[in-house]
N, C-alpha and C. Protein backbone atom coordinates (compact mmCIF):
# COMPACT_ATOMS: atom_id res chain seq x y z
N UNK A 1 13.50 -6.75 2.68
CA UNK A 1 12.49 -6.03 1.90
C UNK A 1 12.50 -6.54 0.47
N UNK A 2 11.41 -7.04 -0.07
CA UNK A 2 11.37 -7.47 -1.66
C UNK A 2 11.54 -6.18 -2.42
N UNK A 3 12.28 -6.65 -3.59
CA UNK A 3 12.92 -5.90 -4.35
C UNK A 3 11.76 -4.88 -4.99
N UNK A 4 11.79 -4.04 -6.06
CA UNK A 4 10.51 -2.95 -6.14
C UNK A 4 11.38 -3.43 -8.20
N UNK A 5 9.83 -4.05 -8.68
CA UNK A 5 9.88 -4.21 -9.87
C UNK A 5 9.22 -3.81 -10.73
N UNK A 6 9.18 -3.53 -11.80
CA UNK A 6 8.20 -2.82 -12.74
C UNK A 6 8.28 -4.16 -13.61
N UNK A 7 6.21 -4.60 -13.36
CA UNK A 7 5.85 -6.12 -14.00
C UNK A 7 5.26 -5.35 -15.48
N UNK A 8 5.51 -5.94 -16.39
CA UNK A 8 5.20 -5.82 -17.27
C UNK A 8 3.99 -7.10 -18.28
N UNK A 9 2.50 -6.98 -18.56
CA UNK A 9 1.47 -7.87 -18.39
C UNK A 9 1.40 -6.95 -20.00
N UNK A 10 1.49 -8.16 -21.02
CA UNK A 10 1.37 -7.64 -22.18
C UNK A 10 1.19 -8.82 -23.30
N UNK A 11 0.33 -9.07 -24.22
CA UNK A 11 0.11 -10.24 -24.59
C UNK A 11 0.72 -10.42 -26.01
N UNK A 12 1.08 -9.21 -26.28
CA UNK A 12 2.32 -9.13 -27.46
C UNK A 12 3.95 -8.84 -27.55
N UNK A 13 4.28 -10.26 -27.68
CA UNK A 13 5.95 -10.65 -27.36
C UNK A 13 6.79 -9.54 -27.31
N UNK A 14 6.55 -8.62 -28.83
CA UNK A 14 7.53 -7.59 -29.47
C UNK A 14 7.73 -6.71 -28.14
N UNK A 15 6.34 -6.06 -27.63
CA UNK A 15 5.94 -5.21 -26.80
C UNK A 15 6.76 -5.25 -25.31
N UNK A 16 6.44 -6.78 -25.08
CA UNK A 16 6.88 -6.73 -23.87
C UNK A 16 8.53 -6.48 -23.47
N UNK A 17 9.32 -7.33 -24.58
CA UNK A 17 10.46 -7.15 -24.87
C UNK A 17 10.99 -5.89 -25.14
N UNK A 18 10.50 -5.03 -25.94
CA UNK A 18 10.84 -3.63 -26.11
C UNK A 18 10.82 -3.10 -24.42
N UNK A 19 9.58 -2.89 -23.86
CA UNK A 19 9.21 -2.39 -22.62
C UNK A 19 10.80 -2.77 -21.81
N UNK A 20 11.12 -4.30 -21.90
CA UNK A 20 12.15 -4.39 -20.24
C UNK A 20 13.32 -3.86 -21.02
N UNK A 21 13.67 -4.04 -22.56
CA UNK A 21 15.19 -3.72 -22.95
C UNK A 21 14.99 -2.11 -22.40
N UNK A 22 13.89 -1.08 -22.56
CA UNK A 22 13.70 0.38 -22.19
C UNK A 22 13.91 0.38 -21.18
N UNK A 23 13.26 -0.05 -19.92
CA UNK A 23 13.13 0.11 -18.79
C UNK A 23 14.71 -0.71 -18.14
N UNK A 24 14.89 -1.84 -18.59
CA UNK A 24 16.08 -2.14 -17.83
C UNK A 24 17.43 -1.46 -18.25
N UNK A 25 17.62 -0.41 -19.39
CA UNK A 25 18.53 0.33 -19.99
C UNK A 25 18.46 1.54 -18.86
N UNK A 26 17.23 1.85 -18.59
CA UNK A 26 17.17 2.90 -17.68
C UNK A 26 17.28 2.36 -16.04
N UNK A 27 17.62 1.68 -16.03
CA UNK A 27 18.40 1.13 -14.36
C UNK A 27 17.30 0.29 -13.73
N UNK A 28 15.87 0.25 -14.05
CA UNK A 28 14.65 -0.41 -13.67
C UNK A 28 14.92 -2.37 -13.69
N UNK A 29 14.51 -2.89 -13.05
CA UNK A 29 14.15 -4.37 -12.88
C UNK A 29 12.90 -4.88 -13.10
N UNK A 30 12.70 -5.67 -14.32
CA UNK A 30 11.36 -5.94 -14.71
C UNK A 30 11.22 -7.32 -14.27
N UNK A 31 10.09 -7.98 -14.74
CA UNK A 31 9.46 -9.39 -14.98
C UNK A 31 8.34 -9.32 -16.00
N UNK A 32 7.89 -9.88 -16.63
CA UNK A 32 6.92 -9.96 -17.35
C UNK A 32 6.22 -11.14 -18.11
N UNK A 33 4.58 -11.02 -18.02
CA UNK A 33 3.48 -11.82 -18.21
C UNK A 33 3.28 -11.30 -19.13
N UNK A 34 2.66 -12.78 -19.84
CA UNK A 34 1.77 -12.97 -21.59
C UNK A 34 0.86 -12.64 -21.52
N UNK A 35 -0.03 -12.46 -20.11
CA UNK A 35 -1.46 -12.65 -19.91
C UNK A 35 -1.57 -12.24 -18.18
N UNK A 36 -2.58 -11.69 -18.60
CA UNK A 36 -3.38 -10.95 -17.14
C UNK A 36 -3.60 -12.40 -16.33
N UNK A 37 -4.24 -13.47 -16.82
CA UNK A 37 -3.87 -14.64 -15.69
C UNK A 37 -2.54 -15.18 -15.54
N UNK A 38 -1.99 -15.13 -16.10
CA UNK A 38 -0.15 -15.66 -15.45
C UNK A 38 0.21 -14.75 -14.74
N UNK A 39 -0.15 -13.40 -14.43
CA UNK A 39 0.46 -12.63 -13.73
C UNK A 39 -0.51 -12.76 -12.61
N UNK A 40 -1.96 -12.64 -12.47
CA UNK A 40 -2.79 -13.37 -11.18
C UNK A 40 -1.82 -14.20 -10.86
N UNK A 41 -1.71 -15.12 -11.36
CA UNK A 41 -1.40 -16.48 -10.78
C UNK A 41 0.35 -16.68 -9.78
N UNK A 42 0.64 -15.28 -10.79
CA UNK A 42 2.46 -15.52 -10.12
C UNK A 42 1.96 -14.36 -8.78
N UNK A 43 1.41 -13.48 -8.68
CA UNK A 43 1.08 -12.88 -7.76
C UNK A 43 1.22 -13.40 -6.22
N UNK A 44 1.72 -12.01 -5.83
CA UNK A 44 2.22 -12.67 -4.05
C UNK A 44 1.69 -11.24 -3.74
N UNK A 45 1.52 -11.11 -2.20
CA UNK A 45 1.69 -10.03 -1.33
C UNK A 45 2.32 -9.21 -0.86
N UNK A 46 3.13 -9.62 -1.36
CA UNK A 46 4.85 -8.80 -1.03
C UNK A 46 5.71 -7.75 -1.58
N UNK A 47 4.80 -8.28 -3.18
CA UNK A 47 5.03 -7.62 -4.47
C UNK A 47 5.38 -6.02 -4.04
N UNK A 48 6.43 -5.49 -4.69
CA UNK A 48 6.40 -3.98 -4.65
C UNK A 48 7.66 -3.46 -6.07
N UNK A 49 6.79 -2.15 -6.10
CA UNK A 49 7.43 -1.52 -7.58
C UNK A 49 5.87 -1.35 -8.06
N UNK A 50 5.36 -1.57 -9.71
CA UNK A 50 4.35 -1.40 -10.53
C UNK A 50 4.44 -2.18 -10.98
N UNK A 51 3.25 -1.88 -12.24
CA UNK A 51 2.33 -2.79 -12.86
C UNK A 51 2.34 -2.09 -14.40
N UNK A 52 2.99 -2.45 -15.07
CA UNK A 52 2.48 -2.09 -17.08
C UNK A 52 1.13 -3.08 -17.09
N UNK A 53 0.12 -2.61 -17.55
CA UNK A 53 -0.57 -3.10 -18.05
C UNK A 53 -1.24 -2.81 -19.16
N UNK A 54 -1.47 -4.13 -20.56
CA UNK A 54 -1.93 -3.94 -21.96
C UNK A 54 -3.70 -4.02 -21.38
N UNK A 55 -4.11 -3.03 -21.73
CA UNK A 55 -5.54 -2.74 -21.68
C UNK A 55 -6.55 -4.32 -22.30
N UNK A 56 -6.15 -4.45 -23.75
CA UNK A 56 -6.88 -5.46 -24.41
C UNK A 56 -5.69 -6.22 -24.75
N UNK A 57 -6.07 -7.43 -23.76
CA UNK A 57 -5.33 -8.99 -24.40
C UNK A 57 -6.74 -10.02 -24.03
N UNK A 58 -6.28 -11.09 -25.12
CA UNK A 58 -6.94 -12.17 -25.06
C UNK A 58 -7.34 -13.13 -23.81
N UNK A 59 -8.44 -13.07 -23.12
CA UNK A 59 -9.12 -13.59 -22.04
C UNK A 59 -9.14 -12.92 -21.03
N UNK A 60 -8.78 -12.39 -19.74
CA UNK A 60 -9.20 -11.35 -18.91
C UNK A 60 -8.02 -10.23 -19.47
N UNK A 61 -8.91 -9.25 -19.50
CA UNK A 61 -8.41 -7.85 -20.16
C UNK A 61 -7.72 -7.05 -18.51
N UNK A 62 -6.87 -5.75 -19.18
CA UNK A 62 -6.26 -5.22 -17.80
C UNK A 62 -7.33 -4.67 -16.83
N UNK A 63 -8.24 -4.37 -17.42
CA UNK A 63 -9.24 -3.40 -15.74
C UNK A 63 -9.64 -4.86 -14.87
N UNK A 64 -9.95 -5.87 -15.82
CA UNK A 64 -10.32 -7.09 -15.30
C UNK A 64 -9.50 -7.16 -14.34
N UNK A 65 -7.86 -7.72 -14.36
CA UNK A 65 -7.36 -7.74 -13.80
C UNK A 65 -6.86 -7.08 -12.55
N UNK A 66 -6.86 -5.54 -13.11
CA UNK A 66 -6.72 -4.40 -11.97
C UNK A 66 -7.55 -4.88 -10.68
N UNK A 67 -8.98 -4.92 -10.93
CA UNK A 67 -10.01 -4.91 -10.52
C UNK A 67 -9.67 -5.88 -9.49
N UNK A 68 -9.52 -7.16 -9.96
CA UNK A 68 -8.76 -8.70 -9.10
C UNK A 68 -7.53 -8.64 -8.59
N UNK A 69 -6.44 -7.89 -8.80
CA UNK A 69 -5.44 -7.51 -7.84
C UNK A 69 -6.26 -6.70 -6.48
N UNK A 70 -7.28 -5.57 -6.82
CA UNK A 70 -7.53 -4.58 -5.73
C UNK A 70 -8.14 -5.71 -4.40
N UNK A 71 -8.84 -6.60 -5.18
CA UNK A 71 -10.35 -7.52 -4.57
C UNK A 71 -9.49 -8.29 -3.66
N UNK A 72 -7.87 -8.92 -4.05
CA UNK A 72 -7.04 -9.41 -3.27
C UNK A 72 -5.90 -8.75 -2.24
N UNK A 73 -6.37 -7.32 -2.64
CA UNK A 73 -5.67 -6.66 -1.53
C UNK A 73 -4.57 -5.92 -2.08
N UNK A 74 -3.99 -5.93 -3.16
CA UNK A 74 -2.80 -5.82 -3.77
C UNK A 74 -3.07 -3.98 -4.21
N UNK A 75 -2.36 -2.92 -3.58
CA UNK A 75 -2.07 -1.47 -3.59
C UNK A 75 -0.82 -1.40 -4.57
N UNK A 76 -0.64 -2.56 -5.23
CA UNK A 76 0.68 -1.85 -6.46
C UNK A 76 0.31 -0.72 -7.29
N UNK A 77 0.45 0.28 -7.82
CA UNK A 77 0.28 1.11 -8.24
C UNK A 77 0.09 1.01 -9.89
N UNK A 78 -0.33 0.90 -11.06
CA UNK A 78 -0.96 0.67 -11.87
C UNK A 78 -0.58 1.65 -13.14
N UNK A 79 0.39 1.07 -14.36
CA UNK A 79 0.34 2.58 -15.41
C UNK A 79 -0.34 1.58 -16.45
N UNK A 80 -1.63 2.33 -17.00
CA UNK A 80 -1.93 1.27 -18.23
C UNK A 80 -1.81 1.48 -19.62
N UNK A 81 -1.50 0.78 -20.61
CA UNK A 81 -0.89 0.92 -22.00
C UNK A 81 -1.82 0.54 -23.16
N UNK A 82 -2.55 1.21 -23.84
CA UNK A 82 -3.05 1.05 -24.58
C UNK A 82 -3.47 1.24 -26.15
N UNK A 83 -3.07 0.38 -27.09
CA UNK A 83 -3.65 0.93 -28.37
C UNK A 83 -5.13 1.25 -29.06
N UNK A 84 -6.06 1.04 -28.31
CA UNK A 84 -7.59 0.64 -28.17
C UNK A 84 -7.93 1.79 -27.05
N UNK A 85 -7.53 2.61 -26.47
CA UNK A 85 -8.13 3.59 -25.69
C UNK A 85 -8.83 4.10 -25.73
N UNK A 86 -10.31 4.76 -25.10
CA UNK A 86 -10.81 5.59 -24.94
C UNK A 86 -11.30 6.19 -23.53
N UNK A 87 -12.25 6.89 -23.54
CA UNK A 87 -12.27 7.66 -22.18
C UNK A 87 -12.75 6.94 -21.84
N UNK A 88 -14.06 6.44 -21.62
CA UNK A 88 -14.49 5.88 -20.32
C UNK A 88 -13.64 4.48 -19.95
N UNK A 89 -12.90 3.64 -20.54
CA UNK A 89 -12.03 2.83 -19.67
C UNK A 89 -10.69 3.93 -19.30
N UNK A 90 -10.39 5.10 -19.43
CA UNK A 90 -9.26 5.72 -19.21
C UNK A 90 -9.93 6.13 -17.49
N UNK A 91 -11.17 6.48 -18.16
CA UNK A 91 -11.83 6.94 -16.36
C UNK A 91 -12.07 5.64 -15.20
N UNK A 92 -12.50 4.41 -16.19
CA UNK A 92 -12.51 3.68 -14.93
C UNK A 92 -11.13 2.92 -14.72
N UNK A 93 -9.85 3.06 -15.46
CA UNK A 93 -9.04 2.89 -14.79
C UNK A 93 -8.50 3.70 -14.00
N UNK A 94 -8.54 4.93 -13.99
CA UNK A 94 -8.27 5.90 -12.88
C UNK A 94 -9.28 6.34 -12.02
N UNK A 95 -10.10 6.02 -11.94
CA UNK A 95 -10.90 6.18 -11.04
C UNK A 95 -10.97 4.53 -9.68
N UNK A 96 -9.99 3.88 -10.69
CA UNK A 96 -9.58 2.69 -9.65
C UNK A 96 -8.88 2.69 -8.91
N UNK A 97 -7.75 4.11 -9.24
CA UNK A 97 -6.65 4.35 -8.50
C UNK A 97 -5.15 3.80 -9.42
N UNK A 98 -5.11 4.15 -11.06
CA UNK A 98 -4.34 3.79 -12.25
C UNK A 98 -3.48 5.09 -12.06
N UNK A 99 -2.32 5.20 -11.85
CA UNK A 99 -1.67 6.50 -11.86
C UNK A 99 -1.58 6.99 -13.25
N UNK A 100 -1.56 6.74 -14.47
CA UNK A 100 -1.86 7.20 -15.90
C UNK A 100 -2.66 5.79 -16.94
N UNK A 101 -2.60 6.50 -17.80
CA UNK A 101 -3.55 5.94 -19.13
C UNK A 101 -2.70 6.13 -20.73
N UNK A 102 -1.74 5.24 -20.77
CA UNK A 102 -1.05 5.79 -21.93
C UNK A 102 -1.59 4.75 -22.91
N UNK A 103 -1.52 5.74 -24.47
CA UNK A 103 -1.85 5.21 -25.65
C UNK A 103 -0.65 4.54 -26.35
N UNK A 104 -0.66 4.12 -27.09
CA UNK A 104 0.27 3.58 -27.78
C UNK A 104 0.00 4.42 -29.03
N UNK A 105 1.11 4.82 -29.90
CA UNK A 105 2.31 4.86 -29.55
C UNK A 105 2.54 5.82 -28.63
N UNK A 106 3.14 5.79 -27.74
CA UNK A 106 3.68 6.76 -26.56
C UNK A 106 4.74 6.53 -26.93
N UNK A 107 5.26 8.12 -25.77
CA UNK A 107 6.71 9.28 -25.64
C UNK A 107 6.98 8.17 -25.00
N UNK A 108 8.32 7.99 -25.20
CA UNK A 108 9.30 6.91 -24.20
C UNK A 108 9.05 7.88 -23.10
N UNK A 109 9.49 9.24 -22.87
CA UNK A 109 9.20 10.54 -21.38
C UNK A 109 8.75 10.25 -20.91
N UNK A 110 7.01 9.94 -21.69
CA UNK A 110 5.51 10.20 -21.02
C UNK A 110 5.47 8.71 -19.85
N UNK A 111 6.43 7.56 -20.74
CA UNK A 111 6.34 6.10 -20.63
C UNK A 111 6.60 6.53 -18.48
N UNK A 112 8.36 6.70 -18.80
CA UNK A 112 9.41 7.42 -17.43
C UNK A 112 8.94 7.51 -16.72
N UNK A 113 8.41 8.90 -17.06
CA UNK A 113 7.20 9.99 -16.01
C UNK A 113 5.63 8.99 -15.35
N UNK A 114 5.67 8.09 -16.29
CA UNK A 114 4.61 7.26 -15.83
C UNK A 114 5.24 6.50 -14.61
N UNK A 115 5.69 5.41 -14.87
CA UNK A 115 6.66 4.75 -14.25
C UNK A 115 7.52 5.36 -12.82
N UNK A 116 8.25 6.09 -12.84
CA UNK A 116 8.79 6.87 -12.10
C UNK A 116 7.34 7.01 -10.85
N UNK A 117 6.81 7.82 -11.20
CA UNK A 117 5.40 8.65 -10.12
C UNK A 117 4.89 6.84 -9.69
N UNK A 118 4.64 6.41 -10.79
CA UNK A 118 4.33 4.90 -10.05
C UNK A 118 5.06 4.15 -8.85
N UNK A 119 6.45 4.39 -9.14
CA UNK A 119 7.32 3.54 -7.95
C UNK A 119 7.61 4.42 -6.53
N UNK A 120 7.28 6.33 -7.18
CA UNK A 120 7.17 6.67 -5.70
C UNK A 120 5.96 6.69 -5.21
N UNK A 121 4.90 6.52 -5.57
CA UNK A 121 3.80 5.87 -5.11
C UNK A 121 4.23 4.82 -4.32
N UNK A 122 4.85 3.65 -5.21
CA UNK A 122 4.53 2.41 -4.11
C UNK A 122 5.82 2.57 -2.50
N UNK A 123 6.60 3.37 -3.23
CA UNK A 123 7.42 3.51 -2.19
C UNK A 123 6.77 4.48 -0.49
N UNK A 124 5.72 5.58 -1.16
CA UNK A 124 5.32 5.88 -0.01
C UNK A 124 4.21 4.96 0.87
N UNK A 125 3.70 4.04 -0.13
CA UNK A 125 2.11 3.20 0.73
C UNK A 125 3.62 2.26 0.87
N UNK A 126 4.62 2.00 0.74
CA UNK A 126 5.05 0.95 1.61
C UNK A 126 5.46 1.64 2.71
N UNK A 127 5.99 2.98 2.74
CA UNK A 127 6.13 3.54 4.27
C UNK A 127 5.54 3.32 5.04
N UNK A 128 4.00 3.77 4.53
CA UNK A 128 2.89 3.87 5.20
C UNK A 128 2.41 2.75 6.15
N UNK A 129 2.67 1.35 5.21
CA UNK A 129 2.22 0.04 5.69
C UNK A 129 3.53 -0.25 6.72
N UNK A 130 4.28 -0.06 6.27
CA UNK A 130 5.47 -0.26 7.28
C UNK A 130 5.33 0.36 9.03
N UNK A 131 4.87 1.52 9.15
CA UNK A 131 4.26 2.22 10.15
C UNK A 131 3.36 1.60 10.58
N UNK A 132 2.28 1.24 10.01
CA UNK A 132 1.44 0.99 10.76
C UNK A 132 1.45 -0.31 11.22
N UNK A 133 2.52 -1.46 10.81
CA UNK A 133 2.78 -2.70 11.03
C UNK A 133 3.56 -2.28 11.67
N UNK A 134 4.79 -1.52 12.21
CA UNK A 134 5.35 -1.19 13.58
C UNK A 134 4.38 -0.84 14.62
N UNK A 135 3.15 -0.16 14.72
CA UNK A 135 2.63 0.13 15.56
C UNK A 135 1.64 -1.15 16.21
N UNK A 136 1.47 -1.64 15.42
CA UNK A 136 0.38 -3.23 15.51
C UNK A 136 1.48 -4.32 16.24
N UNK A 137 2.38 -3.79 15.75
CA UNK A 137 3.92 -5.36 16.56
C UNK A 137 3.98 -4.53 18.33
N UNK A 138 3.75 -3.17 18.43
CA UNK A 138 3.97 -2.48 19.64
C UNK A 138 2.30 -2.48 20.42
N UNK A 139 1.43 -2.97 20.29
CA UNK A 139 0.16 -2.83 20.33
C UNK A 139 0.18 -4.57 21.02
N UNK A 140 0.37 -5.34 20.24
CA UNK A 140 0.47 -6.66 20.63
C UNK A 140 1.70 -7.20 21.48
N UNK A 141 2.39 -6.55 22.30
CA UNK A 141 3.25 -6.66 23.37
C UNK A 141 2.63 -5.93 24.49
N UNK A 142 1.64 -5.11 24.59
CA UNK A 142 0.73 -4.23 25.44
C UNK A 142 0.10 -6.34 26.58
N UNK A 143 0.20 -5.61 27.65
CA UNK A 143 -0.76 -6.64 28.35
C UNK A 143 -2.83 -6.19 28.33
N UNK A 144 -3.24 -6.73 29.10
CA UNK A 144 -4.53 -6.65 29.00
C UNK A 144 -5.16 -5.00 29.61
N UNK A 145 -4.43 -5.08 30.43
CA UNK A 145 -4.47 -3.88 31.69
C UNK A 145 -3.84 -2.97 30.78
N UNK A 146 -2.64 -3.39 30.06
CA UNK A 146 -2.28 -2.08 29.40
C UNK A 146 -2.95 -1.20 28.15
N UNK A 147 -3.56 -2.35 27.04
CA UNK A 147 -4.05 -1.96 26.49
C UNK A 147 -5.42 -1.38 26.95
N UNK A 148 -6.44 -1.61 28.08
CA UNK A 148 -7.47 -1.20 28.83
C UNK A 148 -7.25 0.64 28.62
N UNK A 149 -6.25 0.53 29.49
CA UNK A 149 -5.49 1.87 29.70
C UNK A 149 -5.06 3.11 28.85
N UNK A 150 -4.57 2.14 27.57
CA UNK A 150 -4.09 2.53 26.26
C UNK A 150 -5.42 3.28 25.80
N UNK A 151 -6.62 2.29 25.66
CA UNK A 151 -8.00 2.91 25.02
C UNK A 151 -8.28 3.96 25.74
N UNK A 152 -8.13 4.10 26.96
CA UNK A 152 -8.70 5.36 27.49
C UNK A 152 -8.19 6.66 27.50
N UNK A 153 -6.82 5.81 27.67
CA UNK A 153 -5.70 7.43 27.52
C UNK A 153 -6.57 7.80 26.00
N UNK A 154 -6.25 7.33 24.87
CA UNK A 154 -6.77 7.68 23.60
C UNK A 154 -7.65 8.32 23.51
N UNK A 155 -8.55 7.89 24.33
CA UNK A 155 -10.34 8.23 24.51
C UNK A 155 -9.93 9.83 25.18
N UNK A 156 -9.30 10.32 25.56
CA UNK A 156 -8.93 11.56 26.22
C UNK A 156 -9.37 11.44 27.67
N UNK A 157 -9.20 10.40 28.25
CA UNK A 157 -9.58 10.28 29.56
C UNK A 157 -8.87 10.45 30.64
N UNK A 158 -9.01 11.14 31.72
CA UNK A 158 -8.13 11.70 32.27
C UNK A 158 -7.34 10.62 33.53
N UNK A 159 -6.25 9.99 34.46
CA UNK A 159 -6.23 9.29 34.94
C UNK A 159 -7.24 9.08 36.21
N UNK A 160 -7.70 9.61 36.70
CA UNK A 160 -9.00 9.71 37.57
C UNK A 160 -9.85 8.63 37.06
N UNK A 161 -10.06 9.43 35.80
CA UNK A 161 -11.14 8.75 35.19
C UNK A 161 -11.22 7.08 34.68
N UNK A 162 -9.71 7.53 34.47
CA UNK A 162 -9.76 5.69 34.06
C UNK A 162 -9.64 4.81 35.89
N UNK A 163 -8.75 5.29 36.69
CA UNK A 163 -8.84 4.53 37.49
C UNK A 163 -10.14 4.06 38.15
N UNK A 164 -11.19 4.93 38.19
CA UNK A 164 -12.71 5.06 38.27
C UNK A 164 -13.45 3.67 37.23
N UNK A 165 -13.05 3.91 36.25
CA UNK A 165 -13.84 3.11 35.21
C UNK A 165 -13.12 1.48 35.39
N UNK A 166 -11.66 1.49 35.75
CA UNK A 166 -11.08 0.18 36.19
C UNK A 166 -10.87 -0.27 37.13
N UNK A 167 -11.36 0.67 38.17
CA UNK A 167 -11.53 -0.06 39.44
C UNK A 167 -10.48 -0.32 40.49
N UNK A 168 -9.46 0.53 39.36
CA UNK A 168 -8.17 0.41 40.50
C UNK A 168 -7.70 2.15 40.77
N UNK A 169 -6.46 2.39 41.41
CA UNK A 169 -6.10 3.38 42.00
C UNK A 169 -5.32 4.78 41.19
N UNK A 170 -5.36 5.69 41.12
CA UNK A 170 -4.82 6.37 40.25
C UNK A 170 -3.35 6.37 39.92
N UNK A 171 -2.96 5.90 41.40
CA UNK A 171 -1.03 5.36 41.63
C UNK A 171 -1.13 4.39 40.13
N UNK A 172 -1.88 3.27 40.23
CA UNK A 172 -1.93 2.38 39.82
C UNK A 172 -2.28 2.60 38.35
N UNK A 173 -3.02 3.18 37.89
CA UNK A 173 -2.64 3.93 36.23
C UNK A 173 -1.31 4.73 36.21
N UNK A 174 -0.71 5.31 36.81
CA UNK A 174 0.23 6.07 36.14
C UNK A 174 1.26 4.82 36.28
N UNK A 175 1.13 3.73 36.57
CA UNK A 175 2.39 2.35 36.58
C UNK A 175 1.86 1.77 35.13
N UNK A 176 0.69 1.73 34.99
CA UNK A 176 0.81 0.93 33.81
C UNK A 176 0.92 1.61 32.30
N UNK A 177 0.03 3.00 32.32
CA UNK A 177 0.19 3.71 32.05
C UNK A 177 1.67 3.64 31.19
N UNK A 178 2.76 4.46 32.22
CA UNK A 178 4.12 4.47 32.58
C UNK A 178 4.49 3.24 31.30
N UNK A 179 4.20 1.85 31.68
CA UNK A 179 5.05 0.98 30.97
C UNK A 179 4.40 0.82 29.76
N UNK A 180 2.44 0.90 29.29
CA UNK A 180 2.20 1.17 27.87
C UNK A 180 3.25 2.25 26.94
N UNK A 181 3.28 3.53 27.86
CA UNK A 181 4.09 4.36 27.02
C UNK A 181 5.23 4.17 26.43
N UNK A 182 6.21 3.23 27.47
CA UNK A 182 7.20 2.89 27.24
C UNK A 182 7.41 1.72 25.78
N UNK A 183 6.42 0.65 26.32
CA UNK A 183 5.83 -0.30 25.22
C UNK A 183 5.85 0.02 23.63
N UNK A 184 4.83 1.42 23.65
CA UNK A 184 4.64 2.00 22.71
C UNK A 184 5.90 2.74 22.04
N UNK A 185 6.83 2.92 22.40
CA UNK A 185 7.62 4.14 22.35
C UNK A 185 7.16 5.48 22.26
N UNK A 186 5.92 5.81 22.69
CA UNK A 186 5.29 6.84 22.54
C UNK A 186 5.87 7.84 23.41
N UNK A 187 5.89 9.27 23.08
CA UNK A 187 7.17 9.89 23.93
C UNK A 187 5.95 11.21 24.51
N UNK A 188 4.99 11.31 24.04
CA UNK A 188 4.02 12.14 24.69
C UNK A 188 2.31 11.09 23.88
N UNK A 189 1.59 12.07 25.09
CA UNK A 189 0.20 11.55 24.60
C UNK A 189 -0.27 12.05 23.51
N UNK A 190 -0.23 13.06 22.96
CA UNK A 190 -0.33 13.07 21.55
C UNK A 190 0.12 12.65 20.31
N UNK A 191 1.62 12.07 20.83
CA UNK A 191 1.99 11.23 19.71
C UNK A 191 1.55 10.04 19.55
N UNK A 192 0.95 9.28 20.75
CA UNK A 192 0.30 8.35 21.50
C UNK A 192 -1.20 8.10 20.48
N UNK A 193 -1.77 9.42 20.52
CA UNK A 193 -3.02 9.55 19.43
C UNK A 193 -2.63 9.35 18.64
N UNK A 194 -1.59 9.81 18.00
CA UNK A 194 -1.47 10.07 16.24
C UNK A 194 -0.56 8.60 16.21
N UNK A 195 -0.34 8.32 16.86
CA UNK A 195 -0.63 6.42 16.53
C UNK A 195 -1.51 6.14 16.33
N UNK A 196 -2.63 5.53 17.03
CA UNK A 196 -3.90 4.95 17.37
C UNK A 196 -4.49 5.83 16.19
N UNK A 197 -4.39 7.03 15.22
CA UNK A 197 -5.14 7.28 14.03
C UNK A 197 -4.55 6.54 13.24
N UNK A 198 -3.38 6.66 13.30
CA UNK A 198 -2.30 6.16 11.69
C UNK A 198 -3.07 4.43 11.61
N UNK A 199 -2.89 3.68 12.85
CA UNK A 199 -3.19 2.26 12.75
C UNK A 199 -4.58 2.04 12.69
N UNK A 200 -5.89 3.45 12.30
CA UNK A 200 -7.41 3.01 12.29
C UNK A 200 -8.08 2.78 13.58
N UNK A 201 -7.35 3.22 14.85
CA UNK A 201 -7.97 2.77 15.78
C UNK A 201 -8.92 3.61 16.52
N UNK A 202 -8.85 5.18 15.49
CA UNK A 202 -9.30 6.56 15.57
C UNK A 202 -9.65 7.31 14.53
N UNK A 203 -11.23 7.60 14.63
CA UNK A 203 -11.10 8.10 12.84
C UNK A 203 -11.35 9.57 12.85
């Protein structure tokens, strides 16, 4: 599992330096960018922990950036830092999904409390993704017949019904049936569903 870092994207030296001596005094592991494109650019998928971001630096600014992490897929969780604040970029960074909007000068607390809620954020969407990439690795060991089977059980279909719709025998669903479940580790059919929601395959 990649380590969970708090990146720090700040285009003033003093700043950034203050930020990791704070944060790494308080037990945290940083990295930190001059610029909203060096941190694009070092960007991976894997990334986990947060994101400091300086609202206004020279050439793409932080919503810019926010905006181009989301567009690439990237759910890191977002605290942004600003001396130049006002509301409507405070709204459209949280309305992007920015867990706070701090001004400068900020409470070292307010900084914490930011930070902190940020990393259990990323810690629960990595649960989350973690689940549902166990269920997709158990989904793709299913054979053809099984997954057939799989959709219907889901569908609330009763074994009759599927053997009817597949053409084979009702003996003959509760065998494959039998080994999807097993496949799945699914231990009843309702937990069976509340798979197939968690992974989108049910809305």
């Amino acid at each position: 599992m990649t380590e969970a870092l708090v990146t720090i994207v700040d285009d003033d030296e003093a700043v950034r330096d203050s930020l990791a001596l704070l944060l790494n005094f308080r037990g945290y592991r940083t990295q930190a960018y001059a610029s909203a494109e060096a941190c694009l650019h070092a960007w991976r998928a894997d990334w986990r922990g947060c994101l400091l971001l300086d609202l206004r630096m020279g050439g793409m600014d932080g919503l810019a950036l926010q905006q181009a992490l989301i567009q690439r897929g990237s759910t890191l969780p977002i605290v942004f830092l600003t001396g130049h604040g006002d509301l409507a970029h405070a709204r459209a960074a949280l309305k992007s999904g920015a867990v706070d909007f701090l001004e400068k000068p900020y409470e070292e607390a307010d900084l914490l409390k930011a930070v902190s809620e940020a990393l259990e954020r990323d810690t629960r969407e990595y649960a989350v993704q973690a689940h549902v990439a166990e269920i997709a690795a158990h989904i793709e060991r299913l054979s053809e017949r099984e997954r057939q089977v799989m959709d219907l059980v889901v569908a609330g279909k009763p074994n009759r019904e599927i053997a009817e719709e597949l053409g084979i025998s009702p003996r003959t669903v509760e065998v494959f049936k039998a080994r999807m479940m097993e496949k799945m580790q699914a231990r009843s059919v309702p937990e069976l569903v509340r798979m197939a929601m968690d992974a989108g395959m049910l809305k």
